[in-house]
C-alpha atoms as a PDB file:
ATOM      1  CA  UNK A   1       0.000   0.000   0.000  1.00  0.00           C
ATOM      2  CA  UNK A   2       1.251   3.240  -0.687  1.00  0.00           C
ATOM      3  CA  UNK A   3       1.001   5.975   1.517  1.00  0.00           C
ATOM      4  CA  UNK A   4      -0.564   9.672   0.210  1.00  0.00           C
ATOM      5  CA  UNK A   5       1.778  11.982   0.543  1.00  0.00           C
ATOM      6  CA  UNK A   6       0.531  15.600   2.351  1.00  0.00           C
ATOM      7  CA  UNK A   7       1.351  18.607  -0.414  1.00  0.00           C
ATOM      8  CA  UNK A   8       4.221  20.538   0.534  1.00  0.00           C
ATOM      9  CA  UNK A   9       2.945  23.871   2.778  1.00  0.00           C
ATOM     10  CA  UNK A  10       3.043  26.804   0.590  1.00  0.00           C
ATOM     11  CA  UNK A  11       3.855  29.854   2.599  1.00  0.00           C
ATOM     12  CA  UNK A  12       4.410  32.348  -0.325  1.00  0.00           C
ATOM     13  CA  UNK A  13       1.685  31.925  -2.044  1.00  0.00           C
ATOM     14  CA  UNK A  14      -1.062  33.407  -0.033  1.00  0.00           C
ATOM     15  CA  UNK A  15       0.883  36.619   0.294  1.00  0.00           C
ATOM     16  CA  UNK A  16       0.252  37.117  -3.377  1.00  0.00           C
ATOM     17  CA  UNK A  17      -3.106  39.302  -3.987  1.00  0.00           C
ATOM     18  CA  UNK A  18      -6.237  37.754  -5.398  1.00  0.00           C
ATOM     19  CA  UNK A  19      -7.397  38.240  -8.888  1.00  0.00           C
ATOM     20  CA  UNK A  20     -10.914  38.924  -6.731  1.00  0.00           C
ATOM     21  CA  UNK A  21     -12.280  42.347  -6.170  1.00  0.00           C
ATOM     22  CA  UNK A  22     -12.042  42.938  -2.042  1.00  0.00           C
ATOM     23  CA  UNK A  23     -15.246  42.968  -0.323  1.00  0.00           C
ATOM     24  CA  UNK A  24     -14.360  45.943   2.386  1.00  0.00           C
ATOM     25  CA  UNK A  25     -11.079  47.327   3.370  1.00  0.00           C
ATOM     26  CA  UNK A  26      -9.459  47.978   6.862  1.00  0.00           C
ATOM     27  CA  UNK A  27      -6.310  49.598   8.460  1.00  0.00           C
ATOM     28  CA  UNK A  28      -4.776  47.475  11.379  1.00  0.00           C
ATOM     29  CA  UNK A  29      -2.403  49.781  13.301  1.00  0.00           C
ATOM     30  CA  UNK A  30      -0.561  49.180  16.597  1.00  0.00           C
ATOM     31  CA  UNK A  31      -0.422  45.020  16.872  1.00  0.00           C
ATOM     32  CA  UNK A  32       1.490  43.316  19.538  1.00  0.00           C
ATOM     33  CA  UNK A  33       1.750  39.867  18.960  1.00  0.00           C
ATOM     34  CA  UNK A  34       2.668  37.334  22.105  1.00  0.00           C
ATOM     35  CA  UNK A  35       3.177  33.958  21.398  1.00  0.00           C
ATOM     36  CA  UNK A  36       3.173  30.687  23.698  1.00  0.00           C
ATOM     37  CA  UNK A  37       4.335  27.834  22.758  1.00  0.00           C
ATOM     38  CA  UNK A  38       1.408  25.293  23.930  1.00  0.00           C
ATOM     39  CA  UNK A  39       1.078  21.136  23.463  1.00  0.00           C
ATOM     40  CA  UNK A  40      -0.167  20.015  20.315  1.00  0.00           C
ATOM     41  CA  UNK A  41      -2.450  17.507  21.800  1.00  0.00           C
ATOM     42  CA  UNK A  42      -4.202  20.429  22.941  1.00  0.00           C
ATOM     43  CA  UNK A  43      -4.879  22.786  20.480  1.00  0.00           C
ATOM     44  CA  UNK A  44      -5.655  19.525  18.641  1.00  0.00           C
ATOM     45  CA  UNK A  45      -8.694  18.985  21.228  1.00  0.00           C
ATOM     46  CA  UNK A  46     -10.005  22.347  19.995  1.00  0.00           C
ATOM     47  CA  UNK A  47      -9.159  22.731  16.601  1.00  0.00           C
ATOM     48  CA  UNK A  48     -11.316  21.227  13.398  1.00  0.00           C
ATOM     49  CA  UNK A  49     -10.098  17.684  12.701  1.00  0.00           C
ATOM     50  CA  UNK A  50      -9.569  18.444   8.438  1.00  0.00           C
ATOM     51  CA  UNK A  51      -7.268  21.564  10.091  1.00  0.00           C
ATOM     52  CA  UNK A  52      -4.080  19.934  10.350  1.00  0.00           C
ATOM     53  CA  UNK A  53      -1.838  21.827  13.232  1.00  0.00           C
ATOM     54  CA  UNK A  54       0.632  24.311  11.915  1.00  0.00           C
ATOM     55  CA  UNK A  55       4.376  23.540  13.699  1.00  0.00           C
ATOM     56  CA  UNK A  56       7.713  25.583  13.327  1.00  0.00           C
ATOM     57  CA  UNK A  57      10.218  23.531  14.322  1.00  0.00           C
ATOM     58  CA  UNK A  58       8.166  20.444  15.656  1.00  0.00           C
ATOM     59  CA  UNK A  59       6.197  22.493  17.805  1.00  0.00           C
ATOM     60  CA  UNK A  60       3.089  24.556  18.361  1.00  0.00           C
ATOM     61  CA  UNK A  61       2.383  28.135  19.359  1.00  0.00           C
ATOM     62  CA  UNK A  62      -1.037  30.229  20.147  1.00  0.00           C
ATOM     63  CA  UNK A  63      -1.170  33.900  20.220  1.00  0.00           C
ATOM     64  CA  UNK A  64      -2.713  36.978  21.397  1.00  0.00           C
ATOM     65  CA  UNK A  65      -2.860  40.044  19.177  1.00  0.00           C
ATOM     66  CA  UNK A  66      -4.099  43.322  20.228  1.00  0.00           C
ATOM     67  CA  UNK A  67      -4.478  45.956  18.346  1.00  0.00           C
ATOM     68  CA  UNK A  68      -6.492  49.117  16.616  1.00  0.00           C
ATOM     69  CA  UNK A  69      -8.905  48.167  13.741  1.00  0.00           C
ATOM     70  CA  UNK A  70      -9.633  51.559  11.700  1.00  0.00           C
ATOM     71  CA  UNK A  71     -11.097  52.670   8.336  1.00  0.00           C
ATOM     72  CA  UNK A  72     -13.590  49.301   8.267  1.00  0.00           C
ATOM     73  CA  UNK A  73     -15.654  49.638   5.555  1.00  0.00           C
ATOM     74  CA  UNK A  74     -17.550  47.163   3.358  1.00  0.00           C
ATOM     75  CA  UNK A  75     -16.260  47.813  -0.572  1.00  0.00           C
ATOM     76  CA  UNK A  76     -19.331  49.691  -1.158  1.00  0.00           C
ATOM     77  CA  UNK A  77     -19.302  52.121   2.000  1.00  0.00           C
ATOM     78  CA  UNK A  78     -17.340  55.569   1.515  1.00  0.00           C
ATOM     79  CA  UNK A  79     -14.558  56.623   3.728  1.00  0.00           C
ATOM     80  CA  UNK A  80     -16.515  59.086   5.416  1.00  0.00           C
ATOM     81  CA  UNK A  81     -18.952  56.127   7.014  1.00  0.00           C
ATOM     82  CA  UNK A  82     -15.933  53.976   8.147  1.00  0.00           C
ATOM     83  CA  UNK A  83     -15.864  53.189  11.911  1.00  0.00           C
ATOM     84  CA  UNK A  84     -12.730  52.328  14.089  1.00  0.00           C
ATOM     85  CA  UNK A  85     -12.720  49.960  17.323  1.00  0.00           C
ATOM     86  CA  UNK A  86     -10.214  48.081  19.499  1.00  0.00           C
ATOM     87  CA  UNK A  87      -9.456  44.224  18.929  1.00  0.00           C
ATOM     88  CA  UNK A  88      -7.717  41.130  20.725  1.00  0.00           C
ATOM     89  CA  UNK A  89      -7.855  37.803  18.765  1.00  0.00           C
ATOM     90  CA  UNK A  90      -6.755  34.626  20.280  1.00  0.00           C
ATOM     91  CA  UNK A  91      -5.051  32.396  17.740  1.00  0.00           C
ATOM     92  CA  UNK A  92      -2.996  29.624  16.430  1.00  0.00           C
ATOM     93  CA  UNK A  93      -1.986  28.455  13.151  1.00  0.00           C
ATOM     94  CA  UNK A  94      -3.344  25.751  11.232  1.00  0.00           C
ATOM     95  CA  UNK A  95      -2.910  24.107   7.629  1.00  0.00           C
ATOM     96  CA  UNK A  96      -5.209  22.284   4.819  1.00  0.00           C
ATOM     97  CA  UNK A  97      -3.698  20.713   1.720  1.00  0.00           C
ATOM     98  CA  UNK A  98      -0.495  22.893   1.708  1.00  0.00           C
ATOM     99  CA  UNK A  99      -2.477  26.548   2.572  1.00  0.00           C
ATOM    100  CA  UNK A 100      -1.117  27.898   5.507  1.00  0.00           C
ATOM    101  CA  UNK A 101      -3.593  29.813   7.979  1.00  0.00           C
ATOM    102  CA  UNK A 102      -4.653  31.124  11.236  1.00  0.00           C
ATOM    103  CA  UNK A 103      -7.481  29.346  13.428  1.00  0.00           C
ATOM    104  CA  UNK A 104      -9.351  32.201  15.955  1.00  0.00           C
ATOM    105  CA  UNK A 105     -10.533  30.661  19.135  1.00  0.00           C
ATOM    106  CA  UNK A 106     -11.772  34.363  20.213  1.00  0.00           C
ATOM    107  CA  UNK A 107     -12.091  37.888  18.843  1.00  0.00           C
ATOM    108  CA  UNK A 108     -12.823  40.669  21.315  1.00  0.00           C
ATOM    109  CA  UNK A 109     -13.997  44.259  20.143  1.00  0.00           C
ATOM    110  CA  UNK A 110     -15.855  47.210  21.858  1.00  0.00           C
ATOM    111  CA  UNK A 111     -17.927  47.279  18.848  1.00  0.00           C
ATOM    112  CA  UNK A 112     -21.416  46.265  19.104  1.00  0.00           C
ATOM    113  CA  UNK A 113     -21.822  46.494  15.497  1.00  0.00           C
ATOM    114  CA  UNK A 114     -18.522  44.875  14.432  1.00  0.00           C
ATOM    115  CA  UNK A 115     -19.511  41.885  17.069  1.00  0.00           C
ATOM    116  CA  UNK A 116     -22.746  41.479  15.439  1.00  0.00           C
ATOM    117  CA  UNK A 117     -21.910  41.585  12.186  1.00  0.00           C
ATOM    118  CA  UNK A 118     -18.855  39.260  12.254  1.00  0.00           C
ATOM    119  CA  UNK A 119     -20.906  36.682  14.013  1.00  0.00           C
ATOM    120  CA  UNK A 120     -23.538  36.811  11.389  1.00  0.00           C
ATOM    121  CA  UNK A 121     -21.557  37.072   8.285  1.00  0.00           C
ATOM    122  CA  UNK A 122     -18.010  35.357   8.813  1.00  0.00           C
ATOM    123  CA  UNK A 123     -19.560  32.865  11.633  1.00  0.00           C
ATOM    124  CA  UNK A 124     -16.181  33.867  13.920  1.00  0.00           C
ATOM    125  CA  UNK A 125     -16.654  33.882  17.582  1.00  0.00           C
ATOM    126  CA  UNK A 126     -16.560  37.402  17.974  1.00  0.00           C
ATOM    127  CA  UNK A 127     -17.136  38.849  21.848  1.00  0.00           C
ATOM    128  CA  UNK A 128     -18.295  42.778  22.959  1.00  0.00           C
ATOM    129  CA  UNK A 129     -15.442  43.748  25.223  1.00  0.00           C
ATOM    130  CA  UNK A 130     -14.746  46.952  26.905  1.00  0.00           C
ATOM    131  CA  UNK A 131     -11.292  47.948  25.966  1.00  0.00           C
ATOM    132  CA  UNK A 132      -8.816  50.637  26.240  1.00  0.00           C
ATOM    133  CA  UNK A 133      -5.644  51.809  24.347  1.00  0.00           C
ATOM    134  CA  UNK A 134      -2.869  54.815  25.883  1.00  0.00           C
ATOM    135  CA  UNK A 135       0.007  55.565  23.495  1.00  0.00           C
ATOM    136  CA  UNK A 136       2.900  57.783  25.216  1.00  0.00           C
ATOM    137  CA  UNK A 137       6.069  57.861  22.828  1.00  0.00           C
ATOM    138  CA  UNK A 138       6.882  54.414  22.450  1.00  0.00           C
ATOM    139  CA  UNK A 139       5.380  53.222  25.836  1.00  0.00           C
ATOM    140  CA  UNK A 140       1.538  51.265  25.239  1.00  0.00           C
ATOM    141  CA  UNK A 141      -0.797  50.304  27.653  1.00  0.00           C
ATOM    142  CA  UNK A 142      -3.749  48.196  26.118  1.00  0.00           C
ATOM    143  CA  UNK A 143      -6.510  46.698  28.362  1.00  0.00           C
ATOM    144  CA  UNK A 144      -9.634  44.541  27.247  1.00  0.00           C
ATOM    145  CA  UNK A 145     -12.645  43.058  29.471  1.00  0.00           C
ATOM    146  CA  UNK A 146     -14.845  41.052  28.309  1.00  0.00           C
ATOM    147  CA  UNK A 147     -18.629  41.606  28.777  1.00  0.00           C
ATOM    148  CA  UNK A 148     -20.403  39.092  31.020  1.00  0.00           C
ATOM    149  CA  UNK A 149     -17.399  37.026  32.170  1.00  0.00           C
ATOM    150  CA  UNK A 150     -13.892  36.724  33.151  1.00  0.00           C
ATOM    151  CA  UNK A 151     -11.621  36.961  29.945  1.00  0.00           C
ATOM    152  CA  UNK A 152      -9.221  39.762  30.180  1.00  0.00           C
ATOM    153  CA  UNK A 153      -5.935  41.201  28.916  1.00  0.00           C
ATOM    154  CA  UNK A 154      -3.694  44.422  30.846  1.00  0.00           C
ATOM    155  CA  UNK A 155      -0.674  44.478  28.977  1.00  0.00           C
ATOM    156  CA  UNK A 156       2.029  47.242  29.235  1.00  0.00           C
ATOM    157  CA  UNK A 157       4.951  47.674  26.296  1.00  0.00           C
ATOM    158  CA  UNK A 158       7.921  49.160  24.858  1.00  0.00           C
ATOM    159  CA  UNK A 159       7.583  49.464  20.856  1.00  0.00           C
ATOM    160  CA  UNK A 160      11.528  48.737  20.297  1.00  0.00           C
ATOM    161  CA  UNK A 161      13.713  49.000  17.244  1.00  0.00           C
ATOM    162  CA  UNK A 162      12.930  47.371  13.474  1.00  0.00           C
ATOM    163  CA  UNK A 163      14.110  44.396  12.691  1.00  0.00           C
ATOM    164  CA  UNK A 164      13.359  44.523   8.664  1.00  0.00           C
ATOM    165  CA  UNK A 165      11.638  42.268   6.684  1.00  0.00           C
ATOM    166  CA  UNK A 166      10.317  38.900   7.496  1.00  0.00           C
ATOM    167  CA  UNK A 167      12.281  36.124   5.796  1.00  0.00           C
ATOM    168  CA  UNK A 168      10.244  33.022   4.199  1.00  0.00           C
ATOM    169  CA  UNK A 169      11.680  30.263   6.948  1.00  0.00           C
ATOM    170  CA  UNK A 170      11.979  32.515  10.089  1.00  0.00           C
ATOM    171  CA  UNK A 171       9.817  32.313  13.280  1.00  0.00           C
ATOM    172  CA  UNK A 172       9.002  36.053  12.450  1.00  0.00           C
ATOM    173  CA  UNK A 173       7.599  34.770   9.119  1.00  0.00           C
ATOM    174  CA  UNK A 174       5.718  32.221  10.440  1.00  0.00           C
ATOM    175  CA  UNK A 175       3.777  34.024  13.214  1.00  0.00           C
ATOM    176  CA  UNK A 176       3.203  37.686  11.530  1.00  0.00           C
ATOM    177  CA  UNK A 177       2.982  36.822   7.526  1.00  0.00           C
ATOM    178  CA  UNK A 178      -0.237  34.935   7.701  1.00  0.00           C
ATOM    179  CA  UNK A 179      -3.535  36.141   4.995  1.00  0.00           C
ATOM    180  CA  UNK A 180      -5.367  33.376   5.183  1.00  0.00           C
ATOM    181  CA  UNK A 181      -8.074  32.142   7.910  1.00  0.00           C
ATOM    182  CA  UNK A 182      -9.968  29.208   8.216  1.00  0.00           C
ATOM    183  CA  UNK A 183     -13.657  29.159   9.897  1.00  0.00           C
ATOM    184  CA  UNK A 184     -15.668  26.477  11.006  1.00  0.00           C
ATOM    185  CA  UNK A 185     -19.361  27.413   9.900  1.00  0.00           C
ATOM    186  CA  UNK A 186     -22.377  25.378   9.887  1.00  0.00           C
ATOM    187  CA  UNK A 187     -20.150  22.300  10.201  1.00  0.00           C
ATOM    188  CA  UNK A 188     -18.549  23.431   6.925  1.00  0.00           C
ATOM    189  CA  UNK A 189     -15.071  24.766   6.853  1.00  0.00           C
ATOM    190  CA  UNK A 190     -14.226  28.163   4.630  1.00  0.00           C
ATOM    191  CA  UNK A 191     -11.673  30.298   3.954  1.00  0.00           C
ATOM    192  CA  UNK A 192     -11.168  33.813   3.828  1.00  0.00           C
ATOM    193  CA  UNK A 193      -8.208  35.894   2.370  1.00  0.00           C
ATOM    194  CA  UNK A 194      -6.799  39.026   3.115  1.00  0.00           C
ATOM    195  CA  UNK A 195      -4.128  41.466   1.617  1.00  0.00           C
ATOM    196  CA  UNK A 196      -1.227  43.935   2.780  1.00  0.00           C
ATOM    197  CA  UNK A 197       1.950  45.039   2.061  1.00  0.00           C
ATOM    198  CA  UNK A 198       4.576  42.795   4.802  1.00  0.00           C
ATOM    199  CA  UNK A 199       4.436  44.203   8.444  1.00  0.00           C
ATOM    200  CA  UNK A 200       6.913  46.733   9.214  1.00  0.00           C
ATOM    201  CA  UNK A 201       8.154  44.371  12.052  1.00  0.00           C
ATOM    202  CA  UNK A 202       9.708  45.749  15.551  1.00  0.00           C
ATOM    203  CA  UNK A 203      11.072  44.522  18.412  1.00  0.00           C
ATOM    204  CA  UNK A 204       9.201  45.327  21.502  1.00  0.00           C
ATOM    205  CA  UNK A 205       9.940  44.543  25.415  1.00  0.00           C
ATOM    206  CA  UNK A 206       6.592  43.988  27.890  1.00  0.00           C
ATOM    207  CA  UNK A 207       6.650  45.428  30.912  1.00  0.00           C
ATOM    208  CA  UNK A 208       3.707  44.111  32.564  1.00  0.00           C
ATOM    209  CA  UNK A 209       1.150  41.124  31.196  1.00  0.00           C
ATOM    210  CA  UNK A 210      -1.893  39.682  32.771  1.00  0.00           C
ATOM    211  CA  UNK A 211      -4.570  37.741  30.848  1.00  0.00           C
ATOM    212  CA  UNK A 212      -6.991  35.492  30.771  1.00  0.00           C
ATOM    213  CA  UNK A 213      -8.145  34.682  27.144  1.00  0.00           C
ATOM    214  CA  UNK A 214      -6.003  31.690  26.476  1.00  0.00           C
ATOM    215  CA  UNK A 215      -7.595  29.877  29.590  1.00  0.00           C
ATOM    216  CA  UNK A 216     -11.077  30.684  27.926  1.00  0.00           C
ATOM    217  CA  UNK A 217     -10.228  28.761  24.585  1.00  0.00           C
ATOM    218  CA  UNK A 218     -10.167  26.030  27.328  1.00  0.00           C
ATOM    219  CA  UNK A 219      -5.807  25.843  26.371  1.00  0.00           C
ATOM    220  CA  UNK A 220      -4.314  25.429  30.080  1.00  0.00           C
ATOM    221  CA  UNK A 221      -3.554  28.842  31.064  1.00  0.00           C
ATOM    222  CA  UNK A 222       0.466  29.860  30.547  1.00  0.00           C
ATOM    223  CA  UNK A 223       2.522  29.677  33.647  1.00  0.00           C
ATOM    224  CA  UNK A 224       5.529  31.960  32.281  1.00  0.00           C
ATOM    225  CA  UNK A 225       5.641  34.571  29.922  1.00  0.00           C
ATOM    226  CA  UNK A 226       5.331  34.814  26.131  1.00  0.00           C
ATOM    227  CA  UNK A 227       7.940  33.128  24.722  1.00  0.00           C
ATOM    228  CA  UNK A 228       8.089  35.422  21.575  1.00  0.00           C
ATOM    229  CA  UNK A 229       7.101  38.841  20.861  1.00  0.00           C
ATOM    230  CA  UNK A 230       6.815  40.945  17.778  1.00  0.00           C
ATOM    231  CA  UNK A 231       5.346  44.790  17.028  1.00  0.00           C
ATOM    232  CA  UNK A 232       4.156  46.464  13.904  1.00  0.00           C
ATOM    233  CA  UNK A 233       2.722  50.284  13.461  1.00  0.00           C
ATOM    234  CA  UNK A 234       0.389  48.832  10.680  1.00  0.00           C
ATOM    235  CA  UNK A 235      -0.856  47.947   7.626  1.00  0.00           C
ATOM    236  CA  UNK A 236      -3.504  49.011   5.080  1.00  0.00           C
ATOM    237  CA  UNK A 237      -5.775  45.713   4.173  1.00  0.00           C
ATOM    238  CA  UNK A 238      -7.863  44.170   1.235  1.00  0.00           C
ATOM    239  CA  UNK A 239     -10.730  41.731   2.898  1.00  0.00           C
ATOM    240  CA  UNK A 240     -11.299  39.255  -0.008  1.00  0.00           C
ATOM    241  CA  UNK A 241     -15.088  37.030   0.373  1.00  0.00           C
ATOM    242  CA  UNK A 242     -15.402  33.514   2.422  1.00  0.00           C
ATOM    243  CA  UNK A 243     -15.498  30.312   0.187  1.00  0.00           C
ATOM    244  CA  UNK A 244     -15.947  27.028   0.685  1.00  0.00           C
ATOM    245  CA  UNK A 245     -11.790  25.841   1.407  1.00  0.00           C
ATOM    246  CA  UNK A 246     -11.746  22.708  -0.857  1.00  0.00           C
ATOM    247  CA  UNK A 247     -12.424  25.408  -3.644  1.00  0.00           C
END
C-alpha cells in the first residue's frame, strides 16, 4: 500500500493578492503579537479535525494580538462612514492541503456592530469587550474586558527598534505573515483571504502582562511569559469574500 503523501505547505503563495475584487477594506495599526508555545495535543482537542496543526520547528504556538482596527468599511461604504474599534484575537496556526492559515478561538472588540456583524456574516466567535488603548512615545498600555465574564488582557509595552523584513523560513515569518483564515461554519469549513503590504516588524519589550483569554479557549492557562514577541505600526488591508476551502 502506498502511503498519500501531504502537499508541501506553501507559505508564499497566499501573500500574493487575489485576482478577486475585495469585499471591504481595513487599516490594522498598533499590533502586539505574544506567542506561547502550547502542546499540540491540545490545540488539537479544539481545533477542526480536516485543520491539520501548523508547527515551526516540531512544535506549536497560540497567540494573542491586540491591536487598533480603523477605516472598516464594506467595498461599497465611503470613507466618510468607516468606523474604528479596538481588537484582541486569540489564535494559532493551522494548515489544509499545503495553505497555511490562522485558526481564531476568540475575537474581542468594543464594537457592538462589528460583534454582530462578524458573528452573522463570517460565523467567527466574535465577543463585545470593553477595551482601552494609551500611546505615550513608544510606551503602550492596552486593556480589554470582556462583557459578562472573566476573559481579560492588561498588557504594558515598549515598541523597540525594526528588525526589517520577514524572511520566508523565520519564526518572524511564520507568526506575523499569515492572509489566510480558516472558519468552522455550519459544520462546513471556509476560507477567507486578506491582503497587505509585509508588516513593518519591531522589536518590543513587555513590561507588565496579565490575561486570561487563552484559559477561555479552554488551552491550560500559561505559567511563564510569552515566549516570543513581535510589534508592527500597521498595515492598510484588502478583505477578499469567504469560500468554501476545498475550492
Amino acid at each position: 500500500m502506498t502511503l498519500a503523501v501531504p502537499p508541501p505547505i506553501d507559505r508564499i503563495g497566499p501573500t500574493r493578492r487575489p485576482a478577486d475584487s475585495p469585499v471591504g477594506f481595513q487599516r490594522w495599526r498598533s499590533l502586539l503579537f505574544l506567542h506561547w508555545e502550547v502542546p499540540e495535543a491540545e490545540l488539537r482537542k479544539l481545533v477542526p479535525a480536516d485543520l491539520t496543526i501548523d508547527l515551526y520547528d516540531g512544535r506549536a504556538y497560540v497567540g494573542i494580538v491586540p491591536f487598533v482596527m480603523e477605516g472598516v468599511r464594506p467595498w461599497w461604504s465611503p470613507q466618510r462612514l468607516a468606523f474604528s474599534f479596538l481588537e484582541t484575537n486569540v489564535r494559532t496556526y493551522v494548515h489544509y492541503r499545503g495553505r497555511p492559515g490562522v485558526y481564531f478561538f476568540s475575537l474581542d472588540a468594543n464594537s457592538a456592530v462589528a460583534v454582530a456583524a462578524a458573528r452573522r456574516f463570517w460565523g467567527l466567535p466574535y465577543f463585545n469587550a470593553t477595551m482601552s488603548l494609551a500611546r505615550s512615545g513608544k510606551s503602550v498600555s492596552y486593556a480589554s474586558r470582556r462583557r459578562g465574564g472573566t476573559a481579560q488582557l492588561d498588557v504594558h509595552y515598549q515598541i523597540g527598534s525594526h528588525l526589517g523584513p520577514s524572511e520566508p523560513g523565520t519564526m518572524q515569518h511564520f507568526f506575523l505573515e499569515r492572509y489566510l483564515l480558516m472558519v468552522e461554519r455550519a459544520g462546513n469549513l471556509l476560507v477567507g483571504q486578506v491582503h497587505h503590504a509585509p508588516y513593518p516588524a519591531q522589536a518590543v519589550a513587555v513590561d507588565a502582562l496579565s490575561e486570561s483569554l487563552i484559559a477561555a479557549t479552554g488551552l491550560p492557562a500559561p505559567d511563564s511569559p510569552p515566549a516570543f514577541v513581535h510589534y508592527a505600526e500597521g498595515v492598510d488591508v484588502e478583505i477578499f469574500r469567504l469560500r468554501q476551502i476545498a475550492e
